[in-house]
C-alpha atoms as a PDB file:
ATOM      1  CA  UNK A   1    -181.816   4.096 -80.057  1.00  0.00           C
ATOM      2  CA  UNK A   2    -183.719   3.188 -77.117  1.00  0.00           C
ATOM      3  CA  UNK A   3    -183.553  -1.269 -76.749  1.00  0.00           C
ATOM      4  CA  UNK A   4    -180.598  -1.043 -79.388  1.00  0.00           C
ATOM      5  CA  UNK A   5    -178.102  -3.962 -78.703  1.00  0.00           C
ATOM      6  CA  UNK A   6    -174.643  -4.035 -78.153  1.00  0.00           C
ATOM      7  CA  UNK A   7    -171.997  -3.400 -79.448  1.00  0.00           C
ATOM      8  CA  UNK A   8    -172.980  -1.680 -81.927  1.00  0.00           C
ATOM      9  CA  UNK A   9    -175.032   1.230 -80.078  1.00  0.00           C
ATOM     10  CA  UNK A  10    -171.934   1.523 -78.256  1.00  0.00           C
ATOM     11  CA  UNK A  11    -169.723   2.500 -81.198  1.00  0.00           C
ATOM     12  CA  UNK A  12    -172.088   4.441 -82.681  1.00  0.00           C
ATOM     13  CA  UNK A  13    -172.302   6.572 -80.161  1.00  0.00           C
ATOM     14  CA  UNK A  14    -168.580   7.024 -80.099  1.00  0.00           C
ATOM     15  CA  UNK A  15    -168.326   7.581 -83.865  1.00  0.00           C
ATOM     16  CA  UNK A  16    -170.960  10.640 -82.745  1.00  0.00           C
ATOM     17  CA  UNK A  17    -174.293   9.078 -83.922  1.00  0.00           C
ATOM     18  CA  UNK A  18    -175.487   7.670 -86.781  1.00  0.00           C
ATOM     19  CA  UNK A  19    -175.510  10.408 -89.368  1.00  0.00           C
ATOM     20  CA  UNK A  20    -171.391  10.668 -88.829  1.00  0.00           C
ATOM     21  CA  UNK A  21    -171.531   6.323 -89.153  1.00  0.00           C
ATOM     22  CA  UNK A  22    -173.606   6.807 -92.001  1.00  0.00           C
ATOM     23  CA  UNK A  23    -171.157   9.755 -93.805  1.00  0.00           C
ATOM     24  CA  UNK A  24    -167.965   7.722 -92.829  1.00  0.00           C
ATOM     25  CA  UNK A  25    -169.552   3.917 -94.167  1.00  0.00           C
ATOM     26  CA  UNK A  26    -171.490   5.166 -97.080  1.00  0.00           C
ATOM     27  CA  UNK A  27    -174.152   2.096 -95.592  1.00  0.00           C
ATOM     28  CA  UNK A  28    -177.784   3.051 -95.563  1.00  0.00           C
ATOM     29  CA  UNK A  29    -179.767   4.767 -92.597  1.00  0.00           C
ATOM     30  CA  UNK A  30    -181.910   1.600 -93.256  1.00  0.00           C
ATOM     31  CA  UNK A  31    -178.601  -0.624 -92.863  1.00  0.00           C
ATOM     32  CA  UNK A  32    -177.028   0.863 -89.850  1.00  0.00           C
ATOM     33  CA  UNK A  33    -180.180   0.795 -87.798  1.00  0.00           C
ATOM     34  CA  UNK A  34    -180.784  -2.525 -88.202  1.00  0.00           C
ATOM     35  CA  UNK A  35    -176.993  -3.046 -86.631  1.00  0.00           C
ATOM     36  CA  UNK A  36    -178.317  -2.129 -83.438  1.00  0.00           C
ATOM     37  CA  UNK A  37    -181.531  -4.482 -83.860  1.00  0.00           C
ATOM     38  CA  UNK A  38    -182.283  -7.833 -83.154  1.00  0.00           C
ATOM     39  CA  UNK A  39    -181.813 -11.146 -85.369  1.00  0.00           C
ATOM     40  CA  UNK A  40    -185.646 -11.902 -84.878  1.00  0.00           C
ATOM     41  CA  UNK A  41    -186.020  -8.092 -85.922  1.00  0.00           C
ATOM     42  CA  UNK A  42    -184.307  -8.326 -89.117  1.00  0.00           C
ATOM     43  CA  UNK A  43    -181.213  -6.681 -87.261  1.00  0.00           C
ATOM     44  CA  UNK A  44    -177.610  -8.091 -87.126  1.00  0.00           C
ATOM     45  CA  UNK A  45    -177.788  -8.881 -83.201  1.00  0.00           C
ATOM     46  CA  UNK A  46    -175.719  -6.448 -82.426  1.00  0.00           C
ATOM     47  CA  UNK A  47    -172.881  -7.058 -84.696  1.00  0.00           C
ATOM     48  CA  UNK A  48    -171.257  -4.873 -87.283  1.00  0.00           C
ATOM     49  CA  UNK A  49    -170.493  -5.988 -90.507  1.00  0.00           C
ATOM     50  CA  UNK A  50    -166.568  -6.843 -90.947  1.00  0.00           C
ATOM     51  CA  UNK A  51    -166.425  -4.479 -94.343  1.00  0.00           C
ATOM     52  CA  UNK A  52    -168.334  -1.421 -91.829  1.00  0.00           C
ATOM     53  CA  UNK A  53    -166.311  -2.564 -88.908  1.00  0.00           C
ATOM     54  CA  UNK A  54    -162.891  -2.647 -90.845  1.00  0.00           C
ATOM     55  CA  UNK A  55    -163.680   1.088 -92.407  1.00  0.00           C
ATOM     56  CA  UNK A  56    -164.701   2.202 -88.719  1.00  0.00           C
ATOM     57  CA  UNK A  57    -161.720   0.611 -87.710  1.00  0.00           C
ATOM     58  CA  UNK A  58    -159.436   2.925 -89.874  1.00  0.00           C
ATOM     59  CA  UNK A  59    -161.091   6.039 -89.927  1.00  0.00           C
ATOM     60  CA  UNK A  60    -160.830   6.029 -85.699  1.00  0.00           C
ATOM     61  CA  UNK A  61    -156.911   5.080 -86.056  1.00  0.00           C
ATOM     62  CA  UNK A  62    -156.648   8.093 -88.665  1.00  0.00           C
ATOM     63  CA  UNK A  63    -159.096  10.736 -86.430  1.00  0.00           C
ATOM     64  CA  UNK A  64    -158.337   9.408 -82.721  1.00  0.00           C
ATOM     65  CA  UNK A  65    -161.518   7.493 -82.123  1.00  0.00           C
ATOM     66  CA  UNK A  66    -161.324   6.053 -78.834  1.00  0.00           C
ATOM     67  CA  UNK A  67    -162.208   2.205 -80.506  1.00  0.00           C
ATOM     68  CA  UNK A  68    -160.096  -0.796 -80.910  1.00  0.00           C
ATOM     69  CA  UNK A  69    -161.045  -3.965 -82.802  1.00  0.00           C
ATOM     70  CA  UNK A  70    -161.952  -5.787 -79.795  1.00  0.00           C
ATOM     71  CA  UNK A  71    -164.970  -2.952 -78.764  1.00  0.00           C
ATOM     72  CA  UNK A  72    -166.257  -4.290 -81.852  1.00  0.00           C
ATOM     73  CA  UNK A  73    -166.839  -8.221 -80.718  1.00  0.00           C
ATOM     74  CA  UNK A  74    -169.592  -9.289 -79.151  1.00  0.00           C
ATOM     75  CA  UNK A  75    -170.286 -10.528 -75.364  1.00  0.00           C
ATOM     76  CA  UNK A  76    -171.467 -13.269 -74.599  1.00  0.00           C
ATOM     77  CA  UNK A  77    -173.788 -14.153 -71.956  1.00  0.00           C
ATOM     78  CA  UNK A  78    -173.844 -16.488 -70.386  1.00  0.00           C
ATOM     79  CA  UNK A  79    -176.955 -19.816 -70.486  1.00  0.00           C
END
């Protein structure tokens, strides 16, 4: 996912990719690509939707993924 943005490359990677993301969400190989893609792209920026993000959330605390709720914010930059 090379120019994907963060944070959501981040935690798919950590999840394993985004066929395992895909398996564990049930969203779209359309839907979590454009996660890692920009607003101007038709992405998210970045961000993971809170119903994705709240089904990540569990499925790490239930299989050891190293993610917490606060990998899933976004960073600002600053102006």
């Amino acid at each position: 996912m090379s120019g994907a943005l963060e944070p959501a490359a981040s935690i798919i990677s950590r999840f394993g990719g985004q066929d395992r993301v895909i398996a564990i969400t049930g969203a779209s190989r359309t839907r979590v690509y454009r996660w890692t893609q920009s607003k101007d792209a038709g992405g998210t920026g970045g961000v993971i939707p809170t119903n994705h993000a709240l089904t990540l959330l569990q499925y790490a605390k239930d299989n050891g993924v190293p993610v917490t709720a606060d990998d899933f914010l976004p960073v600002r930059t600053a102006a």
